[in-house]
PDB file of N, CA and C in Angstrom:
ATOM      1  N   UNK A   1     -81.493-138.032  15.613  1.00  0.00           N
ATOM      2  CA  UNK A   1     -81.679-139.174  14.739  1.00  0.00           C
ATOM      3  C   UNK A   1     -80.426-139.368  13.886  1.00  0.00           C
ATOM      4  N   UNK A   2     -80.049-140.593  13.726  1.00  0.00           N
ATOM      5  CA  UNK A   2     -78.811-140.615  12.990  1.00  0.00           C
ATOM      6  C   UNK A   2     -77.975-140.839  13.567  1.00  0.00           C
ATOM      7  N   UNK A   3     -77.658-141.235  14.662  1.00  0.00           N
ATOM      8  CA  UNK A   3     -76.504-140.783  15.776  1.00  0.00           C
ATOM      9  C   UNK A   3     -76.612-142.487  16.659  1.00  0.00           C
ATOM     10  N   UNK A   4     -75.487-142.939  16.742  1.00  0.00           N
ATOM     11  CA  UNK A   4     -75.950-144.327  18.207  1.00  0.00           C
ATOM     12  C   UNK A   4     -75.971-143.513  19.527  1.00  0.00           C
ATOM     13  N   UNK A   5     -76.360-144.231  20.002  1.00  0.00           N
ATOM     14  CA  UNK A   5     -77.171-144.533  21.419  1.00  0.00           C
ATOM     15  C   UNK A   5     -76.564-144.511  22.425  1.00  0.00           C
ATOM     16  N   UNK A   6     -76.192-144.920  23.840  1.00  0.00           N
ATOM     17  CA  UNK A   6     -76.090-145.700  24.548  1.00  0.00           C
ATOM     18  C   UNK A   6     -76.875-146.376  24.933  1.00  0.00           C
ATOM     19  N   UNK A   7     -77.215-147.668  25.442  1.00  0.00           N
ATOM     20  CA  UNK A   7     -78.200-148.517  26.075  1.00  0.00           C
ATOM     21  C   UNK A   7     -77.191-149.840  26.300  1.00  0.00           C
ATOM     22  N   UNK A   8     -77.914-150.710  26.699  1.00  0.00           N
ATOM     23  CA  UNK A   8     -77.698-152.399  26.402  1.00  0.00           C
ATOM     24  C   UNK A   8     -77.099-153.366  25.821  1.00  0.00           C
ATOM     25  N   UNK A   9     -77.561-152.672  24.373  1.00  0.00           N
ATOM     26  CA  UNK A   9     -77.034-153.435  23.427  1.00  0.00           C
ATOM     27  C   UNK A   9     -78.230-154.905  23.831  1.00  0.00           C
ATOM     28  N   UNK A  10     -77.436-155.827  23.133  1.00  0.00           N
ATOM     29  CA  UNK A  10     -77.490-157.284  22.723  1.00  0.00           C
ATOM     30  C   UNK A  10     -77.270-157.928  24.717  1.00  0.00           C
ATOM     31  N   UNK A  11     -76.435-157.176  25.420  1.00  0.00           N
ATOM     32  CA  UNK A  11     -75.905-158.104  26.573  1.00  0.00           C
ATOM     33  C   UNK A  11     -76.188-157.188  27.505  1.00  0.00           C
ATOM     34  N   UNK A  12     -77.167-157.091  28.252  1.00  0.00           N
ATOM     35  CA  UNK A  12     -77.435-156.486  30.066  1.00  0.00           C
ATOM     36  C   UNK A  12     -76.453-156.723  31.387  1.00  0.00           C
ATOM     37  N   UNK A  13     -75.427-157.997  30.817  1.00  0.00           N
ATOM     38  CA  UNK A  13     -74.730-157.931  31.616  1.00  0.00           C
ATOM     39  C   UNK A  13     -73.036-158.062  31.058  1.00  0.00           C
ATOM     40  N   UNK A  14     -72.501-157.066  30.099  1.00  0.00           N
ATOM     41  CA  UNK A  14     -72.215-157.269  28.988  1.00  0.00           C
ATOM     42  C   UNK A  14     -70.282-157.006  30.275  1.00  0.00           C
ATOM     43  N   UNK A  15     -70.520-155.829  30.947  1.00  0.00           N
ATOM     44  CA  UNK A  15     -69.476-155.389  32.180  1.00  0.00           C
ATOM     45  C   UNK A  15     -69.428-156.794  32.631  1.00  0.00           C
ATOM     46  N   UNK A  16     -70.149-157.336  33.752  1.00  0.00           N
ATOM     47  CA  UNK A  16     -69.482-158.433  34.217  1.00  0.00           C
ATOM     48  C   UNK A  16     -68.537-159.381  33.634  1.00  0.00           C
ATOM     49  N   UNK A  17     -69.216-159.690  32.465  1.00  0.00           N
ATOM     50  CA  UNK A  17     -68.172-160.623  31.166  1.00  0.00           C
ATOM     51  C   UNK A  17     -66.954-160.093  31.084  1.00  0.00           C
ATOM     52  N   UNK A  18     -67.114-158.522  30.500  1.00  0.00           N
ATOM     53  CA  UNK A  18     -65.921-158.076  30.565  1.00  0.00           C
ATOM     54  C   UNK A  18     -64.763-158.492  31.963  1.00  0.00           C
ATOM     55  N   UNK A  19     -65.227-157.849  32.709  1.00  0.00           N
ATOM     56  CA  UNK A  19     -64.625-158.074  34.316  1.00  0.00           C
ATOM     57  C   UNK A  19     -63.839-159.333  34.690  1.00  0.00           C
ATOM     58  N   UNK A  20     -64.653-159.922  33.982  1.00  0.00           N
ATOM     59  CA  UNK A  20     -64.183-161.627  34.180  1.00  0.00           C
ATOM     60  C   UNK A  20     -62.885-162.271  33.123  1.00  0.00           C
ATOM     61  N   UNK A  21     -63.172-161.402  32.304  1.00  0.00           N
ATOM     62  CA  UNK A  21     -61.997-161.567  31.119  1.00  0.00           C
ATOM     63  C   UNK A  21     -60.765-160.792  31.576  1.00  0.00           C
ATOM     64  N   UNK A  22     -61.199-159.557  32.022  1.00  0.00           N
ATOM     65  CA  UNK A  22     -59.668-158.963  32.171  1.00  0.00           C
ATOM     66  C   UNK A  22     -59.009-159.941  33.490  1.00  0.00           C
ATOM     67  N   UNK A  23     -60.017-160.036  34.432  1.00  0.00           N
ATOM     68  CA  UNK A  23     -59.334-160.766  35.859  1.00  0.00           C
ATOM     69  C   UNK A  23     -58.935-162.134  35.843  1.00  0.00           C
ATOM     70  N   UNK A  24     -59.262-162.899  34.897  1.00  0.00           N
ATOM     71  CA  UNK A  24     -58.853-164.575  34.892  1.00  0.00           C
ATOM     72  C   UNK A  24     -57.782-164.426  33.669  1.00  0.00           C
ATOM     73  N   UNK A  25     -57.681-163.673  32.775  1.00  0.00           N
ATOM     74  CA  UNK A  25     -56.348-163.802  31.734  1.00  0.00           C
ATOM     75  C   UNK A  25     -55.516-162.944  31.990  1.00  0.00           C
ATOM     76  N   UNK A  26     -55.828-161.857  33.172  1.00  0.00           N
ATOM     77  CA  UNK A  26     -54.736-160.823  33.404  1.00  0.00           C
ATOM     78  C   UNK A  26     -54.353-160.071  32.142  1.00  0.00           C
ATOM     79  N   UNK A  27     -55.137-159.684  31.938  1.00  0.00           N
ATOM     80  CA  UNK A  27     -55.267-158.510  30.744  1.00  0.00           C
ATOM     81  C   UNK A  27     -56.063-157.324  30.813  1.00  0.00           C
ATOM     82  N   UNK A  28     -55.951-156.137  30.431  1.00  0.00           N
ATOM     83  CA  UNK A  28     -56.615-155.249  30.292  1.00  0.00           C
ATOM     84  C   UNK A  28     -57.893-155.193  28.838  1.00  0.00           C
ATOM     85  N   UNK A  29     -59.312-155.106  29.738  1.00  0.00           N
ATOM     86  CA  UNK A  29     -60.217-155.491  28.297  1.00  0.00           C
ATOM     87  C   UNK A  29     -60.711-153.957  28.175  1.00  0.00           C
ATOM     88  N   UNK A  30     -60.876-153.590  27.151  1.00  0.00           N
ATOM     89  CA  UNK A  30     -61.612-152.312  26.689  1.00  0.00           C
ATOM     90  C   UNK A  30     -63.314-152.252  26.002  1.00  0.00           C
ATOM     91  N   UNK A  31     -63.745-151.689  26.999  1.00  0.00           N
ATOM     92  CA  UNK A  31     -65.683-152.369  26.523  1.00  0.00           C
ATOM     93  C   UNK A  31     -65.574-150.345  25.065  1.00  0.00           C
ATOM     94  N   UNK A  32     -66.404-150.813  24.124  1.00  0.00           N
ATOM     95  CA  UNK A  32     -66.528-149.998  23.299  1.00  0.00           C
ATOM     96  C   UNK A  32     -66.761-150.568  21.844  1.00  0.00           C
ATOM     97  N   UNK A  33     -66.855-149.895  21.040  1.00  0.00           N
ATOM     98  CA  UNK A  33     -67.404-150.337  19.853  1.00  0.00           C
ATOM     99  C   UNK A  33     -66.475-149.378  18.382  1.00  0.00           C
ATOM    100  N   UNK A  34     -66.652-150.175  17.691  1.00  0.00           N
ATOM    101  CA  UNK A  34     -66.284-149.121  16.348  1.00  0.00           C
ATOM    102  C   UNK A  34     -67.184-147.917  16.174  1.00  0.00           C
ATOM    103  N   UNK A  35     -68.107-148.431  16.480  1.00  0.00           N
ATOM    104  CA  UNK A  35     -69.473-146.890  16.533  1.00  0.00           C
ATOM    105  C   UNK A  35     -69.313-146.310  17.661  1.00  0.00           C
ATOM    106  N   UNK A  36     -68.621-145.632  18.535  1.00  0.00           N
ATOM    107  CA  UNK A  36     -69.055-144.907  19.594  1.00  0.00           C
ATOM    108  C   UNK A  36     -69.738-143.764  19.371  1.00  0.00           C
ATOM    109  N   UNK A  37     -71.348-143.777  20.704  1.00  0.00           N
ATOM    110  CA  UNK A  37     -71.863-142.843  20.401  1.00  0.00           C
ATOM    111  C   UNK A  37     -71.101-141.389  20.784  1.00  0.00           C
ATOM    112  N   UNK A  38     -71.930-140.474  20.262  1.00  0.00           N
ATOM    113  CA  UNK A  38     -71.396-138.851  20.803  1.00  0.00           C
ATOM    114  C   UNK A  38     -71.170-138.832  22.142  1.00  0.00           C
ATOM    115  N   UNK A  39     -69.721-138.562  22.721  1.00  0.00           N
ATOM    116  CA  UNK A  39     -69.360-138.056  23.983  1.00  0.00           C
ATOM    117  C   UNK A  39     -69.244-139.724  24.598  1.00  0.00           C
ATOM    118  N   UNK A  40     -69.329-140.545  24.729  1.00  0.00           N
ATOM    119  CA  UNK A  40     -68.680-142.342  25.172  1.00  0.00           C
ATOM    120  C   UNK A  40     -67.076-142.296  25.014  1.00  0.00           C
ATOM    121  N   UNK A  41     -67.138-142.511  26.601  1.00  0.00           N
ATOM    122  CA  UNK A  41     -65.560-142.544  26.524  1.00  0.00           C
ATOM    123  C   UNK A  41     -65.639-144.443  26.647  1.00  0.00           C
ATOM    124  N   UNK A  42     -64.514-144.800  26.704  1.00  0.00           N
ATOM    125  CA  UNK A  42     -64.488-146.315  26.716  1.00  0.00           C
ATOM    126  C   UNK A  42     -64.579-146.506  27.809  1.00  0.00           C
ATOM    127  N   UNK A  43     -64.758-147.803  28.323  1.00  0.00           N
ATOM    128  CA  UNK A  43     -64.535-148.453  29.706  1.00  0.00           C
ATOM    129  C   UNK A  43     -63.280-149.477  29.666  1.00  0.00           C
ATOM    130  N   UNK A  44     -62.477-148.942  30.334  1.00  0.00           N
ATOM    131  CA  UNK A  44     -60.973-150.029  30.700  1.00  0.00           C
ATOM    132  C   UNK A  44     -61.311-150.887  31.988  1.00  0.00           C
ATOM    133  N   UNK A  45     -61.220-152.019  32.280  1.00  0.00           N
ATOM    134  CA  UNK A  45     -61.237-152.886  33.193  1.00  0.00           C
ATOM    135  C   UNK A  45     -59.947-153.543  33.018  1.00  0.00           C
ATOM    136  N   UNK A  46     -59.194-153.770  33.743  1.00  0.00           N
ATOM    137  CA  UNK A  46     -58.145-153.938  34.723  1.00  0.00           C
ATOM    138  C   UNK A  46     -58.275-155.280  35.768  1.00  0.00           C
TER     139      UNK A  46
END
């Protein structure tokens, strides 16, 4: 208790969005939060 999560969040399809951002602006997007829970490494999409 006390601690975030992993789950969902707010967006179930929160990766695809991402995916779509790094591949149509040619940028690297980083999925993660100011809160990361214990042991969450980030996700880089490319």
């Amino acid at each position: 208790e006390g601690q975030w999560t992993e789950g969902n969040g707010f967006c179930d399809h929160v990766d695809n969005i991402l995916e779509n951002i790094s591949k149509n602006a040619d940028i690297q997007c980083v999925k993660g939060t100011a809160h990361l829970p214990k042991g969450y490494s980030p996700k880089i999409f490319k």
